[in-house]
C-alpha atoms as a PDB file:
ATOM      1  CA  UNK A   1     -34.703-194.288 165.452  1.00  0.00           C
ATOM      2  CA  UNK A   2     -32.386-193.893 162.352  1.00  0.00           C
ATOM      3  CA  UNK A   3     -31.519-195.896 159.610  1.00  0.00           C
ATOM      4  CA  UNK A   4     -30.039-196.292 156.152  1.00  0.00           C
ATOM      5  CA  UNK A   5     -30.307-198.089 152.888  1.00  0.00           C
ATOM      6  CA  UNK A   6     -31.022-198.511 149.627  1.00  0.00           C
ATOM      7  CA  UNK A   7     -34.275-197.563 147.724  1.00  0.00           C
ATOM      8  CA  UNK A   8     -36.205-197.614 144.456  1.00  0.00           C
ATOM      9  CA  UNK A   9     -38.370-194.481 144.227  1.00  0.00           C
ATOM     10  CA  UNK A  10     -41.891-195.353 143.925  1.00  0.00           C
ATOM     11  CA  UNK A  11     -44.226-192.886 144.505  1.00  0.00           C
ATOM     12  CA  UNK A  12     -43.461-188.745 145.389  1.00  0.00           C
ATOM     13  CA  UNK A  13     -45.968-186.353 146.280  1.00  0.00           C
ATOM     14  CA  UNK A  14     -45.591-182.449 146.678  1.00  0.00           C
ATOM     15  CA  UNK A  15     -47.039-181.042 149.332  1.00  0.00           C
ATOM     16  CA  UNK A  16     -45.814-177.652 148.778  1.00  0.00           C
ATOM     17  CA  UNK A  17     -42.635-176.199 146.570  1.00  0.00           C
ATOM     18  CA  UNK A  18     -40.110-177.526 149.196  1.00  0.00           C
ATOM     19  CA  UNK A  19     -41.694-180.769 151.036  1.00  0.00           C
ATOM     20  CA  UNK A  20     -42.901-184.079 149.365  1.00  0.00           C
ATOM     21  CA  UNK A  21     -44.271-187.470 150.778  1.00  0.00           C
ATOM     22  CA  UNK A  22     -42.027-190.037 149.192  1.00  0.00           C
ATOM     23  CA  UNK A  23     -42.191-194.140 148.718  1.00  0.00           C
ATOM     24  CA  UNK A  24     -39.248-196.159 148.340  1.00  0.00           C
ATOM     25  CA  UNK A  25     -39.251-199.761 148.053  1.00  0.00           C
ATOM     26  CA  UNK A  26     -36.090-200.747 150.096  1.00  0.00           C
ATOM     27  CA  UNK A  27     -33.675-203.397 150.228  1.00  0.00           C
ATOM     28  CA  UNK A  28     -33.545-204.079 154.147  1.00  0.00           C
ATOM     29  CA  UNK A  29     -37.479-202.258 154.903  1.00  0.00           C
ATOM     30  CA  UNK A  30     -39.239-202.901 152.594  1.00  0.00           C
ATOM     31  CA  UNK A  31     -41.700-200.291 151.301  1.00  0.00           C
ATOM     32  CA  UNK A  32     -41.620-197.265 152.843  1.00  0.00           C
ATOM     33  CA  UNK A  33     -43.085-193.636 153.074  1.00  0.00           C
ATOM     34  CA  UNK A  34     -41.336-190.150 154.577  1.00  0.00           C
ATOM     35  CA  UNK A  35     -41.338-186.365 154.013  1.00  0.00           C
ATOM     36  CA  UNK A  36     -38.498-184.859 152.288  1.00  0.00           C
ATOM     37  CA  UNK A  37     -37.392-181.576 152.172  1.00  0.00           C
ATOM     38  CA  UNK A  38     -36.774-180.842 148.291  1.00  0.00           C
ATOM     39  CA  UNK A  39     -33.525-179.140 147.240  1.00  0.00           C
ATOM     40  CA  UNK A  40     -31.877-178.196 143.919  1.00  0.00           C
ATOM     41  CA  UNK A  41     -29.996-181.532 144.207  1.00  0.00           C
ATOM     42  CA  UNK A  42     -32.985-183.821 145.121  1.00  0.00           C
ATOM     43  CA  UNK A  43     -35.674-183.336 143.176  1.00  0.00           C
ATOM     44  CA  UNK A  44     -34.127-184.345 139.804  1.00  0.00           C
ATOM     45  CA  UNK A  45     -33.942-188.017 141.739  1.00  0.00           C
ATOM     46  CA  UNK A  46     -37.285-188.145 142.511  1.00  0.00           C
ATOM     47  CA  UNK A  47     -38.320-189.982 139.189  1.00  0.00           C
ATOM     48  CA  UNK A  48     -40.145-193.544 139.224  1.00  0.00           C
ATOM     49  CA  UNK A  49     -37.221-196.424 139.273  1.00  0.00           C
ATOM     50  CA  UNK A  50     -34.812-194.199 140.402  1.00  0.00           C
ATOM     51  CA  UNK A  51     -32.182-195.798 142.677  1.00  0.00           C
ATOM     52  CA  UNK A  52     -30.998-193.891 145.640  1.00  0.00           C
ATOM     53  CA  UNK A  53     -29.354-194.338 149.351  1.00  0.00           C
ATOM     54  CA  UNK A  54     -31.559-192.610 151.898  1.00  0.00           C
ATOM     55  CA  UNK A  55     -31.590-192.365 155.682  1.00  0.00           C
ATOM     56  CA  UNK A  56     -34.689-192.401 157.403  1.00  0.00           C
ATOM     57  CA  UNK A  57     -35.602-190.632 161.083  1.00  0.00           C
ATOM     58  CA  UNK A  58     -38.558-191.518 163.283  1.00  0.00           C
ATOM     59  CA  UNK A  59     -39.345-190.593 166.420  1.00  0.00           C
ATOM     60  CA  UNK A  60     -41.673-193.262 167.041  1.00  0.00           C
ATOM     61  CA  UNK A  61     -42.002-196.880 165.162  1.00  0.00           C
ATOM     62  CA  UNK A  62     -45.938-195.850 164.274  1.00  0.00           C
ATOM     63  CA  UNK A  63     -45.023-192.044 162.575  1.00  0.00           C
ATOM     64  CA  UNK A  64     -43.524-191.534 158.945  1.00  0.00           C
ATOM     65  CA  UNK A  65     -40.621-189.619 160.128  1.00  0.00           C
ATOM     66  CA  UNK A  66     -38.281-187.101 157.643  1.00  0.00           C
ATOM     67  CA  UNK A  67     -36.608-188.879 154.378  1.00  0.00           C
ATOM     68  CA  UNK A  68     -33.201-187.751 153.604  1.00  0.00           C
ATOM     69  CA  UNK A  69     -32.083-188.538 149.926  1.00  0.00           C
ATOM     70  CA  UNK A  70     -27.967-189.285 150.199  1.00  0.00           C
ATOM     71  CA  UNK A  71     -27.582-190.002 147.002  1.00  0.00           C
ATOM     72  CA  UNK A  72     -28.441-190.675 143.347  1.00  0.00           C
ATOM     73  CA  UNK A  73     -26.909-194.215 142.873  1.00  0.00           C
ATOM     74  CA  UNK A  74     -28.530-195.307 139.030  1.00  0.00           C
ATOM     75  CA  UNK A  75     -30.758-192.980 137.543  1.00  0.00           C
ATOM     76  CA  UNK A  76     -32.946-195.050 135.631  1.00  0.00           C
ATOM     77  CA  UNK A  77     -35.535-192.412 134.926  1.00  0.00           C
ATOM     78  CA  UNK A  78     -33.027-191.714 132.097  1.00  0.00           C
ATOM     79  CA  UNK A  79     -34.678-194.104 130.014  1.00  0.00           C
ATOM     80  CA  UNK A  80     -38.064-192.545 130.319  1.00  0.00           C
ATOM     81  CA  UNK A  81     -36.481-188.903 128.054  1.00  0.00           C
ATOM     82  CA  UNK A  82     -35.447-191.651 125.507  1.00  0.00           C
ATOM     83  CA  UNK A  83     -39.170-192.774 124.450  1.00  0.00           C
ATOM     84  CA  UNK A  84     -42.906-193.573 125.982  1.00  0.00           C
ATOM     85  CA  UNK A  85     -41.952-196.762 126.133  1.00  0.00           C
ATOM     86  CA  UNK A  86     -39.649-196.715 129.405  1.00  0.00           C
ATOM     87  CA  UNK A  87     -41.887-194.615 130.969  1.00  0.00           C
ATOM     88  CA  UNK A  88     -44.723-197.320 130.833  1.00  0.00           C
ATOM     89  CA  UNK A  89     -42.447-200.014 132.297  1.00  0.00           C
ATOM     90  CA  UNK A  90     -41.529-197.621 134.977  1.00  0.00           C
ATOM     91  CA  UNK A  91     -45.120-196.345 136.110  1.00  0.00           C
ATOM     92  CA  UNK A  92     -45.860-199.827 135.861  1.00  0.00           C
ATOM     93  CA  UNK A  93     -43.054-200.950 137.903  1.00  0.00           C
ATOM     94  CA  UNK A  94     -43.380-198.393 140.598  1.00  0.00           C
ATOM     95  CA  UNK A  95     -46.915-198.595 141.038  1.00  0.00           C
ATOM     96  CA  UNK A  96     -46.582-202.513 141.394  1.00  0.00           C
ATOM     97  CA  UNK A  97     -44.015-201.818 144.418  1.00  0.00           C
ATOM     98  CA  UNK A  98     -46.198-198.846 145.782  1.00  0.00           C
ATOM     99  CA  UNK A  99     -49.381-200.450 146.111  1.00  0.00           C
ATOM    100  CA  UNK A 100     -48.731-204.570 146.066  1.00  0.00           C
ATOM    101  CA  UNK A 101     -46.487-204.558 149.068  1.00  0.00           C
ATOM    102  CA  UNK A 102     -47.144-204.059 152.676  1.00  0.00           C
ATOM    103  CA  UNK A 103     -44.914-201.451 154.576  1.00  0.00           C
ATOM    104  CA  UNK A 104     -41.927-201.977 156.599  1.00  0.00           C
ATOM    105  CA  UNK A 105     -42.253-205.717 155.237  1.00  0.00           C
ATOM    106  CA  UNK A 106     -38.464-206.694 153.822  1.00  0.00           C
ATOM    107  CA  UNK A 107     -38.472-208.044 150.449  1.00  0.00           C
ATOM    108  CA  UNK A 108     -35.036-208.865 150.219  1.00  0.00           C
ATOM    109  CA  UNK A 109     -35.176-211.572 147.025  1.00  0.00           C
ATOM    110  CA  UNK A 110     -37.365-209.204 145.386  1.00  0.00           C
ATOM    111  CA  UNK A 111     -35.527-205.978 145.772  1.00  0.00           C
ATOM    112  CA  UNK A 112     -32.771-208.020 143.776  1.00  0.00           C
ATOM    113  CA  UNK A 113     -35.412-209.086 141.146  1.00  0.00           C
ATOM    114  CA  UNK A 114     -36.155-205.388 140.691  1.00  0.00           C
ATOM    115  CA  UNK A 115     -32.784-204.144 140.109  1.00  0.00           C
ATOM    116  CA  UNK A 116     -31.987-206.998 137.979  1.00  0.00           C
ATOM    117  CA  UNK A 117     -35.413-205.925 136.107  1.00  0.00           C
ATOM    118  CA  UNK A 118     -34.317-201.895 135.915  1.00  0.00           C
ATOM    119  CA  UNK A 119     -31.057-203.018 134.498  1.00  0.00           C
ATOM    120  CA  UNK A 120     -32.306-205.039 132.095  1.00  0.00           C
ATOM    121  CA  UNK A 121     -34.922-202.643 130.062  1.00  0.00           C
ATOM    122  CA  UNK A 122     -32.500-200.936 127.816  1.00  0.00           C
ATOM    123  CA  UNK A 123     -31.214-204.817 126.559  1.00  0.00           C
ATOM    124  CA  UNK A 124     -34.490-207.247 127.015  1.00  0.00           C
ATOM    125  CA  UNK A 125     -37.113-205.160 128.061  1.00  0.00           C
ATOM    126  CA  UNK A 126     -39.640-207.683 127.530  1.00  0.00           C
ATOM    127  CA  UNK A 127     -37.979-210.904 128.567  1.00  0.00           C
ATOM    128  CA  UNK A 128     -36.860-208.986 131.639  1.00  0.00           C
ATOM    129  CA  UNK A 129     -40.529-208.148 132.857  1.00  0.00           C
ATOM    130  CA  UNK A 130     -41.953-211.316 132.256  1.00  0.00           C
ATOM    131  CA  UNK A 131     -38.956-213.007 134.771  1.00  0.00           C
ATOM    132  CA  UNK A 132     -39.688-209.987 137.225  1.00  0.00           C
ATOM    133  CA  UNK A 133     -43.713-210.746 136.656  1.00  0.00           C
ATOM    134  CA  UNK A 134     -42.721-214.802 137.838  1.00  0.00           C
ATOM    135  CA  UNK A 135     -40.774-213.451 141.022  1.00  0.00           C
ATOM    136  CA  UNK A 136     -43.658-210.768 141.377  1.00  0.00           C
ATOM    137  CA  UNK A 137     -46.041-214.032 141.652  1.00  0.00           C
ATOM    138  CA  UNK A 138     -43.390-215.753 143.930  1.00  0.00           C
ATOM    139  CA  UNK A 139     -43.095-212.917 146.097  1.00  0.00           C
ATOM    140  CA  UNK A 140     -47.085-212.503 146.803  1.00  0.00           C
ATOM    141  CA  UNK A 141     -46.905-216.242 147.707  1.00  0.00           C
ATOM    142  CA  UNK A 142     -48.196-217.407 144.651  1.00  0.00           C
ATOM    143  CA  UNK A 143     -45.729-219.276 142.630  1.00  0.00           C
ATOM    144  CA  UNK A 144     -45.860-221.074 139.523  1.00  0.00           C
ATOM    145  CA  UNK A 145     -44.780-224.616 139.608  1.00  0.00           C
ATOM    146  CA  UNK A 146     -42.971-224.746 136.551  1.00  0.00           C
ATOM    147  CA  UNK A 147     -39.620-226.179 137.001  1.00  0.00           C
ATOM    148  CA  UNK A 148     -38.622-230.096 136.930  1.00  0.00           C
ATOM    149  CA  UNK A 149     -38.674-230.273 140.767  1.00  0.00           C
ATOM    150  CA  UNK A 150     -41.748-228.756 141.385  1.00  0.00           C
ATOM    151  CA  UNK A 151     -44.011-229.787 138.340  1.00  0.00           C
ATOM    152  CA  UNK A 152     -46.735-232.712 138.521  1.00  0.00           C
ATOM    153  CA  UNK A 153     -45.060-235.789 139.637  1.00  0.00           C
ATOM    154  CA  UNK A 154     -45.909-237.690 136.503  1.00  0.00           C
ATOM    155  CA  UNK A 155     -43.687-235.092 134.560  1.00  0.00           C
ATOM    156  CA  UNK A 156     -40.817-236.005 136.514  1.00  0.00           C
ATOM    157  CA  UNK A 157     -37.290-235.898 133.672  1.00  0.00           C
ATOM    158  CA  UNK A 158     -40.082-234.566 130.851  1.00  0.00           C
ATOM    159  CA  UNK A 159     -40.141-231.942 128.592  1.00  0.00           C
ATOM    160  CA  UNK A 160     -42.803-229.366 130.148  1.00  0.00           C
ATOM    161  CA  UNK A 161     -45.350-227.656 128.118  1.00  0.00           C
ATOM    162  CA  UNK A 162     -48.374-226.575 129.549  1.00  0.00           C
ATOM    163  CA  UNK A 163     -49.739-225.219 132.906  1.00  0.00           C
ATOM    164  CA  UNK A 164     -52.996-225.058 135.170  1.00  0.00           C
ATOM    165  CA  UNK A 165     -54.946-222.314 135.431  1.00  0.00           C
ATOM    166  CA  UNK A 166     -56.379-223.217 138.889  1.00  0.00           C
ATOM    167  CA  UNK A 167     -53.163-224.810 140.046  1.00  0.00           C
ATOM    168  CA  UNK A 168     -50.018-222.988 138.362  1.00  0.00           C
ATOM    169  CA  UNK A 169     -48.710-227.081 137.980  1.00  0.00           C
ATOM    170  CA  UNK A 170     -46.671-227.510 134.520  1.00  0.00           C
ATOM    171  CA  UNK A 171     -47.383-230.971 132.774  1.00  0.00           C
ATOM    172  CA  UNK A 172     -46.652-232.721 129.763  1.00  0.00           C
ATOM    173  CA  UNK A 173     -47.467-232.102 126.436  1.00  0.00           C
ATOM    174  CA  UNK A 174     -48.741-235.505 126.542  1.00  0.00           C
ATOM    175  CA  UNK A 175     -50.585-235.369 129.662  1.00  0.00           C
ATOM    176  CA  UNK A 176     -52.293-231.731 128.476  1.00  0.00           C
ATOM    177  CA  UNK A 177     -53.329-233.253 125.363  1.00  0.00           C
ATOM    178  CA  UNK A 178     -56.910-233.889 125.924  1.00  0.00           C
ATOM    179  CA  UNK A 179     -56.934-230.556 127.921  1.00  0.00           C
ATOM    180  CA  UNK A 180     -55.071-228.763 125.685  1.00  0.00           C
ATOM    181  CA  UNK A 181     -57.705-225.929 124.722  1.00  0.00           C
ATOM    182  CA  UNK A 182     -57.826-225.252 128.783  1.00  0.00           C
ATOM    183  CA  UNK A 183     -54.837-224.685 129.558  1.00  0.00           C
ATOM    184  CA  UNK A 184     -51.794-221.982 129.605  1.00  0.00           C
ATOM    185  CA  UNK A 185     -48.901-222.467 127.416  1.00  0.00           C
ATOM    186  CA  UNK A 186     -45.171-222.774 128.727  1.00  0.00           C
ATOM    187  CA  UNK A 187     -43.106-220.396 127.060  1.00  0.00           C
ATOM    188  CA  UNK A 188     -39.706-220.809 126.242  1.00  0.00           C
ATOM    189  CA  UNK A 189     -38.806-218.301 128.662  1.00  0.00           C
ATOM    190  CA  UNK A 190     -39.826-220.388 131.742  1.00  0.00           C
ATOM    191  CA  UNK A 191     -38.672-223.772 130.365  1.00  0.00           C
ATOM    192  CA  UNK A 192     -41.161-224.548 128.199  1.00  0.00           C
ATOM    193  CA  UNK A 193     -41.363-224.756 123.958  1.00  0.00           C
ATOM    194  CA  UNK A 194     -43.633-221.545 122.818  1.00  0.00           C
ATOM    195  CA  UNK A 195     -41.171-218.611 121.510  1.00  0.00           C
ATOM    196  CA  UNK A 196     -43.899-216.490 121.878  1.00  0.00           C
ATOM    197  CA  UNK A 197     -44.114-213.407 124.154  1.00  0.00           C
ATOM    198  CA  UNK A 198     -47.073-213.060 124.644  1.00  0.00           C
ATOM    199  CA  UNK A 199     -47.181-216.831 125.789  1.00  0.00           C
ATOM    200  CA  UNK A 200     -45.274-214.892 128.892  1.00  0.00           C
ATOM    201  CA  UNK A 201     -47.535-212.808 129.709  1.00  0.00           C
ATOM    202  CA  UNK A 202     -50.756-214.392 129.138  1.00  0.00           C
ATOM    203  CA  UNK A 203     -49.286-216.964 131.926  1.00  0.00           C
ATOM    204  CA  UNK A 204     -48.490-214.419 134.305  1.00  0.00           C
ATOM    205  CA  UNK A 205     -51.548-212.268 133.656  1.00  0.00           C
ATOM    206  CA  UNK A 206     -53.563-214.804 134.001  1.00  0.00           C
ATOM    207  CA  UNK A 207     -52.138-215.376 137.687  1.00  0.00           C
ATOM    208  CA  UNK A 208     -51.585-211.817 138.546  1.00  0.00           C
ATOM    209  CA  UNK A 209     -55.358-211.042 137.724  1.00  0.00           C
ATOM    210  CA  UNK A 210     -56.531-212.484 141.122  1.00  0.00           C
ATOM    211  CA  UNK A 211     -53.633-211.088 142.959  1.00  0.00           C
ATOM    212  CA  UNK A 212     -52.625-207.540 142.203  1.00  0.00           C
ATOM    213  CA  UNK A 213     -54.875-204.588 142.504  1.00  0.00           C
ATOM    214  CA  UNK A 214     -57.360-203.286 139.215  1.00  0.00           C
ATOM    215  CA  UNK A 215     -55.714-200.184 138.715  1.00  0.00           C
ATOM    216  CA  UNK A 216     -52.319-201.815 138.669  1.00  0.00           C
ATOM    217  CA  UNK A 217     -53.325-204.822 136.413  1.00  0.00           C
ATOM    218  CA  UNK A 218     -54.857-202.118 134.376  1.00  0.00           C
ATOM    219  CA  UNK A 219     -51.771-200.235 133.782  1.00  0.00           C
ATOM    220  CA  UNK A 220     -50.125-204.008 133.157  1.00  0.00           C
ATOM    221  CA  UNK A 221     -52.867-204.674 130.191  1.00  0.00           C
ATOM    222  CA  UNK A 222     -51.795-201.182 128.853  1.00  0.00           C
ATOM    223  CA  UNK A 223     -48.242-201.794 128.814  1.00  0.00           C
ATOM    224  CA  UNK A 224     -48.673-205.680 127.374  1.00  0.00           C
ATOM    225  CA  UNK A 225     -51.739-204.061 124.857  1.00  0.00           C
ATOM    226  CA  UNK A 226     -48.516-201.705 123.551  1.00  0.00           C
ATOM    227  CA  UNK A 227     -45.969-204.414 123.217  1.00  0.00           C
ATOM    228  CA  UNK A 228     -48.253-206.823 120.827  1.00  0.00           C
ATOM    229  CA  UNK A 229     -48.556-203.745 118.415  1.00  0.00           C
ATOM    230  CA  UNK A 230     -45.013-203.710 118.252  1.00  0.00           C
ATOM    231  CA  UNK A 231     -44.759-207.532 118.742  1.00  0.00           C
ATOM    232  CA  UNK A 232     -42.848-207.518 121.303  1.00  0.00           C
ATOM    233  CA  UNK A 233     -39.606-206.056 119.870  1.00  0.00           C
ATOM    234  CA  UNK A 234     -39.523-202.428 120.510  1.00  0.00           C
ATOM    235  CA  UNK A 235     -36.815-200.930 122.705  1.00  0.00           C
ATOM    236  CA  UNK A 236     -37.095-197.201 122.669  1.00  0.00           C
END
C-alpha cells in the first residue's frame, strides 16, 4: 500500500545516524508514524511544525512501513532560531498532535485549524492558540457552546458573557449574576466582553484539564505561565 499527503512533523526519533521513527499529523490520515532514512536534504525538515509532503509504504495495514519526506513545503521551525518563545508554541503544538490523537484517524477540520494556527504565530501568537485551543476542544468531542445558536435557550438574541464549568453553556450576564463567582468568563475572543487573555485561556484550560494528557497540559501551563509575565504581548 502507498500513499501521499501532507504532514505536520510531530515527533522524530533517531535510531541511528541515518534512520529515524517519525510522526506526522496528516491532512487525509491523520496521525501517523514511519521510519525514514535521513539524508543531507531531510533532516533539516525534521523540526516540530514543520510542513512537508511525504509518501508513505506499507506492506501490511498493521506495520509502520518506510516514510519518504518529498518535500519541505513551510518551514515553520524558522520561528523557533528567532526566540524561546516559538519554540514553546511549537513543542506544545506538536506534542498536542503526537499524543491527543489516535492514529490513522483523519482530522480533516483540524489539520486546517493547525495550519491556520502555524501561520498565525509570527502576527497573533496568542489570539491564534486560544482559537486553535477551542477547535482542539471541538475536535476531542468536547465543544464549548458559546455561540448564539448553541448557547442556553434563555440567551437566545443576548449579549453572552459567562460560561459553565460542568456544561461549557454560555449565558447571560444577567442570568450568571447570582453565579457569577462560579463561573468562566467569555472573552472577547469567543464572543463575549472580557479583553483579557488570559480570560482565553483560563476557559479553555479549564476544559482541556479533563481531556488532554498531564504531560501535555503541563507543557500548556508552562507556555500560558510565560505569556502572563509578558502579558500576553510578546512576539519573539
Amino acid at each position: 500500500m502507498q500513499r501521499q499527503g501532507l504532514g505536520i512533523v510531530v515527533g522524530v526519533s533517531f535510531k541511528a545516524e541515518r534512520n529515524a521513527l517519525v510522526q506526522l499529523f496528516s491532512q487525509e490520515f491523520g496521525l501517523i508514524k514511519g521510519y525514514l532514512t535521513v539524508t543531507k536534504e531531510n533532516k533539516p525538515w525534521l523540526q516540530n511544525g514543520n510542513l512537508v509532503t511525504f509518501s508513505q509504504v506499507k506492506r501490511l495495514e498493521t506495520q509502520l512501513g518506510t516514510l519518504k519526506l518529498l518535500s519541505l513545503e513551510k518551514n515553520f521551525s524558522l520561528l523557533s532560531f528567532t526566540g524561546a518563545f516559538y519554540a514553546k508554541f511549537l513543542n506544545y503544538i506538536a506534542l498536542c498532535l503526537s499524543e491527543e490523537f489516535k492514529e490513522e484517524e483523519a482530522q480533516d477540520d483540524f489539520f486546517v485549524a493547525s495550519l491556520t494556527l502555524l501561520n498565525g504565530l509570527d502576527k497573533t501568537p496568542w489570539q491564534a492558540l486560544g482559537l486553535w485551543e477551542k477547535e482542539l476542544l471541538d475536535a476531542l468531542g468536547y465543544g464549548l457552546s458559546i455561540t448564539e445558536e448553541t448557547a442556553h435557550p434563555e440567551a437566545k438574541g443576548q449579549p453572552l458573557h459567562y460560561v459553565s464549568p460542568k456544561t461549557g453553556v454560555a449565558v447571560t450576564e444577567e442570568m450568571g449574576r447570582l453565579y457569577k463567582d462560579k463561573l468562566l468568563t467569555l472573552p472577547k475572543l469567543f464572543g463575549g466582553k472580557s479583553p483579557e487573555m488570559l480570560d482565553v485561556f483560563r476557559l479553555t484550560g479549564h476544559f482541556l484539564r479533563g481531556v488532554i494528557h498531564s504531560k501535555t497540559y503541563d507543557l500548556r501551563d508552562k507556555l500560558i505561565a510565560y505569556g502572563q509575565k509578558t502579558d500576553f504581548k510578546e512576539s519573539a
